[in-house]
C-alpha atoms as a PDB file:
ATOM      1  CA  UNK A   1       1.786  17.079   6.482  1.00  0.00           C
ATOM      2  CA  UNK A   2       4.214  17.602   3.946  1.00  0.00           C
ATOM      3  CA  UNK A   3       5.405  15.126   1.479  1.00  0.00           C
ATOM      4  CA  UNK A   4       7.795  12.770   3.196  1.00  0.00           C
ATOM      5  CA  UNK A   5      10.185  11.941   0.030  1.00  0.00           C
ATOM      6  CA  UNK A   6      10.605   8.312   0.054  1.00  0.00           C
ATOM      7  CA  UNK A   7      14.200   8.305  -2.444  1.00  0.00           C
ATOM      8  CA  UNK A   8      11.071   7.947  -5.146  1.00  0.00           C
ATOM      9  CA  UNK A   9      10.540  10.588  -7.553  1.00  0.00           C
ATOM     10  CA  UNK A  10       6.933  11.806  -7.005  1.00  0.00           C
ATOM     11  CA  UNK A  11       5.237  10.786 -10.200  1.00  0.00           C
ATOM     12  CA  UNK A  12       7.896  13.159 -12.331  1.00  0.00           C
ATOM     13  CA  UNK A  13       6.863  16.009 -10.473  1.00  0.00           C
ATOM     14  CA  UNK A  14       8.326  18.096  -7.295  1.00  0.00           C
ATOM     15  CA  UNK A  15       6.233  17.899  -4.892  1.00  0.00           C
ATOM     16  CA  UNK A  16       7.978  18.394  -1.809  1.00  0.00           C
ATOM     17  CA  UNK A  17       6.424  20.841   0.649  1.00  0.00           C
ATOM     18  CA  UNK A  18       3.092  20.619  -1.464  1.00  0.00           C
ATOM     19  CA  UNK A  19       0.186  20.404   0.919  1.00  0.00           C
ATOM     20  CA  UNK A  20      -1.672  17.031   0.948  1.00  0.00           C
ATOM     21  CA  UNK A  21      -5.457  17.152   0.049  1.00  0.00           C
ATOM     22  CA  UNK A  22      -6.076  13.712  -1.114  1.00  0.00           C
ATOM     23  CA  UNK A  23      -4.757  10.474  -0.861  1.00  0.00           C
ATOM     24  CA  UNK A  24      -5.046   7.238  -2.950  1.00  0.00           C
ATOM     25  CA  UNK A  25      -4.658   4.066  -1.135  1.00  0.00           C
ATOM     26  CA  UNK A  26      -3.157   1.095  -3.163  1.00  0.00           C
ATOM     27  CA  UNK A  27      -3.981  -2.024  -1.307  1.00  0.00           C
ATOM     28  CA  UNK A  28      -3.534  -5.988  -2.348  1.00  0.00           C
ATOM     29  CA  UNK A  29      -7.262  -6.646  -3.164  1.00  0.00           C
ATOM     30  CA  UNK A  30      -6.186 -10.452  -2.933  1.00  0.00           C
ATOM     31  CA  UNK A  31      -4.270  -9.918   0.553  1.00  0.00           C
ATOM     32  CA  UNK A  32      -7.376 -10.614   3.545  1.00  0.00           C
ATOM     33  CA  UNK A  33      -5.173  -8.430   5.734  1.00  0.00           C
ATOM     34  CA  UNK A  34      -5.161  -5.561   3.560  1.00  0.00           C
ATOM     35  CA  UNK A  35      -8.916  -5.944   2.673  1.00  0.00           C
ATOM     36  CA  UNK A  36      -9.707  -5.760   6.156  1.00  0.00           C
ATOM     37  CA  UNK A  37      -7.829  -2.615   6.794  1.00  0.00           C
ATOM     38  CA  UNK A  38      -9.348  -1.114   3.717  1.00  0.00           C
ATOM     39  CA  UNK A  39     -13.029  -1.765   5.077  1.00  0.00           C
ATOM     40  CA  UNK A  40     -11.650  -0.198   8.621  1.00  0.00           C
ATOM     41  CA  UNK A  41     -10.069   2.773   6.622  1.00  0.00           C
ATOM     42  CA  UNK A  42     -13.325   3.580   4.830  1.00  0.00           C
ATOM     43  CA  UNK A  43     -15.470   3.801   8.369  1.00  0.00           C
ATOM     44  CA  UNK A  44     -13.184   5.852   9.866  1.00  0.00           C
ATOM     45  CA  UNK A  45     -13.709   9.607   9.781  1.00  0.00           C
ATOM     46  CA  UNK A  46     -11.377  11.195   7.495  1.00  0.00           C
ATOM     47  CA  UNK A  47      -9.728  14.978   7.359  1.00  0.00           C
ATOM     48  CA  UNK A  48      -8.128  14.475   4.577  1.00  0.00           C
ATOM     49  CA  UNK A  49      -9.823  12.304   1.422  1.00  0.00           C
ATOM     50  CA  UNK A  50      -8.495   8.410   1.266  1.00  0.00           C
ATOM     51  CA  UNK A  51      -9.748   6.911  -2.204  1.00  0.00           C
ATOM     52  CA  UNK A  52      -8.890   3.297  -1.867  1.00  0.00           C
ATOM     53  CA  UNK A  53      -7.719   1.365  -5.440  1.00  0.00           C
ATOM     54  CA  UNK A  54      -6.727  -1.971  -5.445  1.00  0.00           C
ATOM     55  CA  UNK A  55      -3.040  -2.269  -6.323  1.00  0.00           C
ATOM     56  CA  UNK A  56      -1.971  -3.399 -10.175  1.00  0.00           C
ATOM     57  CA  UNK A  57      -5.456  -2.565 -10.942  1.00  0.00           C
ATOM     58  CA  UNK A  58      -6.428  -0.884 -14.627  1.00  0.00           C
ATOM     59  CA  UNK A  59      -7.612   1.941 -12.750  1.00  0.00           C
ATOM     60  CA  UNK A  60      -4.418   2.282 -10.806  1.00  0.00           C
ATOM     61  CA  UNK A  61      -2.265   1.966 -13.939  1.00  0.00           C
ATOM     62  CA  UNK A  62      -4.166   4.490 -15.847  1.00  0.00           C
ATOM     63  CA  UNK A  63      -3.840   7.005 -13.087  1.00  0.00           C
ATOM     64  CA  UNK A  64      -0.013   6.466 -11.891  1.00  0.00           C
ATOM     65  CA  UNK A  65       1.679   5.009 -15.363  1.00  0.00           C
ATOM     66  CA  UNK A  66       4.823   6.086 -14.117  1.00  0.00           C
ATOM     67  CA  UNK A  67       4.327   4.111 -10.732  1.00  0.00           C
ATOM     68  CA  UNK A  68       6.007   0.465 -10.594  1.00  0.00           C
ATOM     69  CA  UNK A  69       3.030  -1.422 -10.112  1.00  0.00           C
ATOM     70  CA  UNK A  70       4.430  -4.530  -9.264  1.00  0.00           C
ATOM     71  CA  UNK A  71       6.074  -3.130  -6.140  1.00  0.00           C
ATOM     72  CA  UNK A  72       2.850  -1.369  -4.793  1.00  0.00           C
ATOM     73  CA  UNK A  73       1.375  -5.358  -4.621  1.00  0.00           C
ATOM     74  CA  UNK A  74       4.930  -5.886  -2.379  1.00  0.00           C
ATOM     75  CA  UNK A  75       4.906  -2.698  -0.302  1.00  0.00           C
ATOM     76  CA  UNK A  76       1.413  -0.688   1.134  1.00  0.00           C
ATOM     77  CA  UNK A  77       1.848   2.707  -1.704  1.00  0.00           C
ATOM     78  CA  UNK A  78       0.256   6.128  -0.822  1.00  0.00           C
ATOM     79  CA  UNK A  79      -0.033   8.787  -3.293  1.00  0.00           C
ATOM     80  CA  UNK A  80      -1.075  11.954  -2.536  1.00  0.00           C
ATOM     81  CA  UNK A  81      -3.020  14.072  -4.915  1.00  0.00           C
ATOM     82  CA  UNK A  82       0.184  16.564  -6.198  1.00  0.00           C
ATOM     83  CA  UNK A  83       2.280  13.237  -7.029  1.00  0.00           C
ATOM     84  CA  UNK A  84       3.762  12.241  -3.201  1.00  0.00           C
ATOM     85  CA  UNK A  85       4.707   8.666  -2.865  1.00  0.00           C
ATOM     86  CA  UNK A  86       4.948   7.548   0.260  1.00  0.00           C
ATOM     87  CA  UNK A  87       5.676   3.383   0.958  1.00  0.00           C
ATOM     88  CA  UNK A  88       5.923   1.106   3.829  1.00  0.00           C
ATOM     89  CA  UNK A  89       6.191   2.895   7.346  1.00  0.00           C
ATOM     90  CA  UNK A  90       5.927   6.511   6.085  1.00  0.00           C
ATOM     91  CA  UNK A  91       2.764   5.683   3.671  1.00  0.00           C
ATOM     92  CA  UNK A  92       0.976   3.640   6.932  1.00  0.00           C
ATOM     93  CA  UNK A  93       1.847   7.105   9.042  1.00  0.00           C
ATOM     94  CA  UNK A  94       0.313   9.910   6.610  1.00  0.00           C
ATOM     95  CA  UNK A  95      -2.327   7.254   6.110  1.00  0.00           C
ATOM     96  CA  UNK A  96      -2.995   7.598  10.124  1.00  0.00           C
ATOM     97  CA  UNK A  97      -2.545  11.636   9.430  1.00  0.00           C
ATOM     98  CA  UNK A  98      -5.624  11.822   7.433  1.00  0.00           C
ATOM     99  CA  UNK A  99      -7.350   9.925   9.832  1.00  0.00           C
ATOM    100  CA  UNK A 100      -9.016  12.594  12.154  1.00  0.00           C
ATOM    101  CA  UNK A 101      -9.662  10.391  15.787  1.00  0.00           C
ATOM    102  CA  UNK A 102      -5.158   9.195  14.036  1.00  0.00           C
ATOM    103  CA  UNK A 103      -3.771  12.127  13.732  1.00  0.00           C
ATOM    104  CA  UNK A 104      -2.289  12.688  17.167  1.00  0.00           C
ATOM    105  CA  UNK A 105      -0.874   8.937  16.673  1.00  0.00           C
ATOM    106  CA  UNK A 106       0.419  10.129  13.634  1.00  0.00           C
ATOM    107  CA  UNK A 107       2.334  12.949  14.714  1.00  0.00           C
ATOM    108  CA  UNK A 108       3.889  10.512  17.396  1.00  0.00           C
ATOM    109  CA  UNK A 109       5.056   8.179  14.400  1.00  0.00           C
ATOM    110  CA  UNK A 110       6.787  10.349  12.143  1.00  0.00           C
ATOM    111  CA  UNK A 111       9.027  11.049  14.982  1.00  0.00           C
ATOM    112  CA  UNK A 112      12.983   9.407  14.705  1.00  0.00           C
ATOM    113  CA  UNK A 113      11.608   7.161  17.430  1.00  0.00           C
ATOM    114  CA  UNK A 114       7.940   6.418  15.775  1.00  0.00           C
ATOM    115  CA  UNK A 115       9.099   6.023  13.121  1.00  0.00           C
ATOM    116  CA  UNK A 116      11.027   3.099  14.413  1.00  0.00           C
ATOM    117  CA  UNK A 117       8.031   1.859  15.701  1.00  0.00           C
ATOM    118  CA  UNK A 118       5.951   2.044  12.333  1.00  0.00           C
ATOM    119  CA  UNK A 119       8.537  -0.148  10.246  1.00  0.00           C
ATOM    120  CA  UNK A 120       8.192  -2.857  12.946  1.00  0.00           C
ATOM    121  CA  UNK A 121       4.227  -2.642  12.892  1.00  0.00           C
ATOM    122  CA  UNK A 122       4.371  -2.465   8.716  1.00  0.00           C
ATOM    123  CA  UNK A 123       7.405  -5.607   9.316  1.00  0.00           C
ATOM    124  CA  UNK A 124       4.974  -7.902  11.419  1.00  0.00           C
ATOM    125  CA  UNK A 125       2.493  -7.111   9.212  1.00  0.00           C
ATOM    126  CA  UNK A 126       4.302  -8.445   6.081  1.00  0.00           C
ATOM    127  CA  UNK A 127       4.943 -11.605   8.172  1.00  0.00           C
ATOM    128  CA  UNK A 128       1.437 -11.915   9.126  1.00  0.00           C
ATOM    129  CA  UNK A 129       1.007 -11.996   5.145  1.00  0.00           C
ATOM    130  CA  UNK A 130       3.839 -13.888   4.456  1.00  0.00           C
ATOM    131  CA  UNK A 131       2.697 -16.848   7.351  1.00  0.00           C
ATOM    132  CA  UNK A 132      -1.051 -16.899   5.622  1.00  0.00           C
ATOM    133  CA  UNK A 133       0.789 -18.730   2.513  1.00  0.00           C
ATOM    134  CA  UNK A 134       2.487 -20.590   4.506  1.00  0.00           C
ATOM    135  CA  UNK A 135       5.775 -20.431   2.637  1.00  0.00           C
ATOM    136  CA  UNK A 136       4.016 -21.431  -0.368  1.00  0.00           C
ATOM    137  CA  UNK A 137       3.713 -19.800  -3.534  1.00  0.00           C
ATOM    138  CA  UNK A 138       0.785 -17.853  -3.760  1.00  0.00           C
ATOM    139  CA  UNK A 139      -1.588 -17.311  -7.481  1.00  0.00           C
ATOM    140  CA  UNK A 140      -3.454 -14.815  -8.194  1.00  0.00           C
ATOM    141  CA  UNK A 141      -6.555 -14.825 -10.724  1.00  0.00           C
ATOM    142  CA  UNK A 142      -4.977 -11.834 -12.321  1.00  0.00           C
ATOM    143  CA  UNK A 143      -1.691 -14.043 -13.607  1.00  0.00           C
ATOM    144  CA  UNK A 144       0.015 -12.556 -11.337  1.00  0.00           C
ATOM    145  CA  UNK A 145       2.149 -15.481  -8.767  1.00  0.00           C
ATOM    146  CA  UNK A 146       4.619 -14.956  -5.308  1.00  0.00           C
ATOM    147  CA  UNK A 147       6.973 -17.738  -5.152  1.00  0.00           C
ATOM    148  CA  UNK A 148       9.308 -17.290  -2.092  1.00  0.00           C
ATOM    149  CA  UNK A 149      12.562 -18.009  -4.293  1.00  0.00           C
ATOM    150  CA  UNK A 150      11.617 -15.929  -6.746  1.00  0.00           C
ATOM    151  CA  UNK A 151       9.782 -12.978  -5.791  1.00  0.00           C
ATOM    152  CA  UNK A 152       6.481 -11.959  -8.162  1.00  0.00           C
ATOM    153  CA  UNK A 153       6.176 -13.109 -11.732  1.00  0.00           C
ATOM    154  CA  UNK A 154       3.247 -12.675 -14.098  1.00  0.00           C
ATOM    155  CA  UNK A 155       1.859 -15.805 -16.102  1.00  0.00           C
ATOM    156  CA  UNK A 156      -1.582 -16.886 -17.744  1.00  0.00           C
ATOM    157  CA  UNK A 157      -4.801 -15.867 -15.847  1.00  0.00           C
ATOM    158  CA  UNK A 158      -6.071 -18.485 -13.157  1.00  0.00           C
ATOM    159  CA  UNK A 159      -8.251 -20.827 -14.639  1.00  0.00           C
ATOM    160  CA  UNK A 160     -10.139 -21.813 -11.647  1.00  0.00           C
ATOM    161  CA  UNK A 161     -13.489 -19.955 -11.228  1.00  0.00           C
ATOM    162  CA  UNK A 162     -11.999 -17.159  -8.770  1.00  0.00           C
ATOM    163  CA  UNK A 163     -10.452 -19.333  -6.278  1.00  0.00           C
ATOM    164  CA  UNK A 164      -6.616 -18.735  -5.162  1.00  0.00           C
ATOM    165  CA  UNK A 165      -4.623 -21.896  -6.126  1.00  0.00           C
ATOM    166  CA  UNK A 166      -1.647 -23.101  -4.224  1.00  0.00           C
ATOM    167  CA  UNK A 167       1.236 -24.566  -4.912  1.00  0.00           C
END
């Protein structure tokens, strides 16, 4: 698959048309949902190399410092290993791509009309997520908070021994 440009610049380099021989996964390592489709990723059998990194992370800062980090723990993030950036619908269907029994369904989705389809699965998902806190904000240990009205904001480290607070 070629790199799908997303209106992102591809981590200040071109790399439209480049092929795709690895791809890093940057999932919300405090999101059950996306946990769960990590673990599922991993046991699948993969043609192309997924490396899954936990979104935010050091490691994912020190390996994409010109990625905005704070919207890859908003929107599911693929980058590929010559710089693509793929988000929402288009980084769930090259994610299905390097999947090998997923790459038919793939193919399907990055059709006008599967497209379609794939921004309505990634859309329920984010409601799935967004039900979960219950309209609530949500804390993370890192410092890192999701209040509805306000979108994320970073603060002072969880004090409570690993558990998510609520408020």
């Amino acid at each position: 698959m070629s790199a799908a440009r997303t209106g992102t610049a591809a981590l200040g380099r071109d790399a439209a048309g480049v092929p795709v021989r690895g791809l890093t996964v940057l999932y919300d390592a405090e999101c059950g949902l996306c946990t769960h489709l990590r673990d599922w990723l991993v046991r699948q059998p993969q043609l192309v190399p997924l490396e899954l990194v936990p979104a935010g992370s050091a490691p994912a800062r020190a390996r994409f410092p010109g990625l905005d980090h704070a919207a890859t723990l908003e929107e599911v993030t693929v980058v590929g290993d010559a710089g693509q950036v793929y988000r929402g619908a288009r980084a769930w269907i090259v994610v299905l791509w390097a999947l090998r029994e997923h790459r038919p369904l793939a193919h399907r989705l990055s059709t006008p009309a599967g497209t379609g389809l794939a921004r309505g699965a990634v859309l329920a998902a984010a409601k799935w997520r967004g039900a979960q806190w219950g309209g609530r904000s949500y804390r993370r240990a890192d410092g890192w908070s999701y209040h509805p009205d306000r979108g994320w904001t970073h603060g002072p480290r969880s004090c409570s021994g690993g558990t998510r607070p609520t408020g």
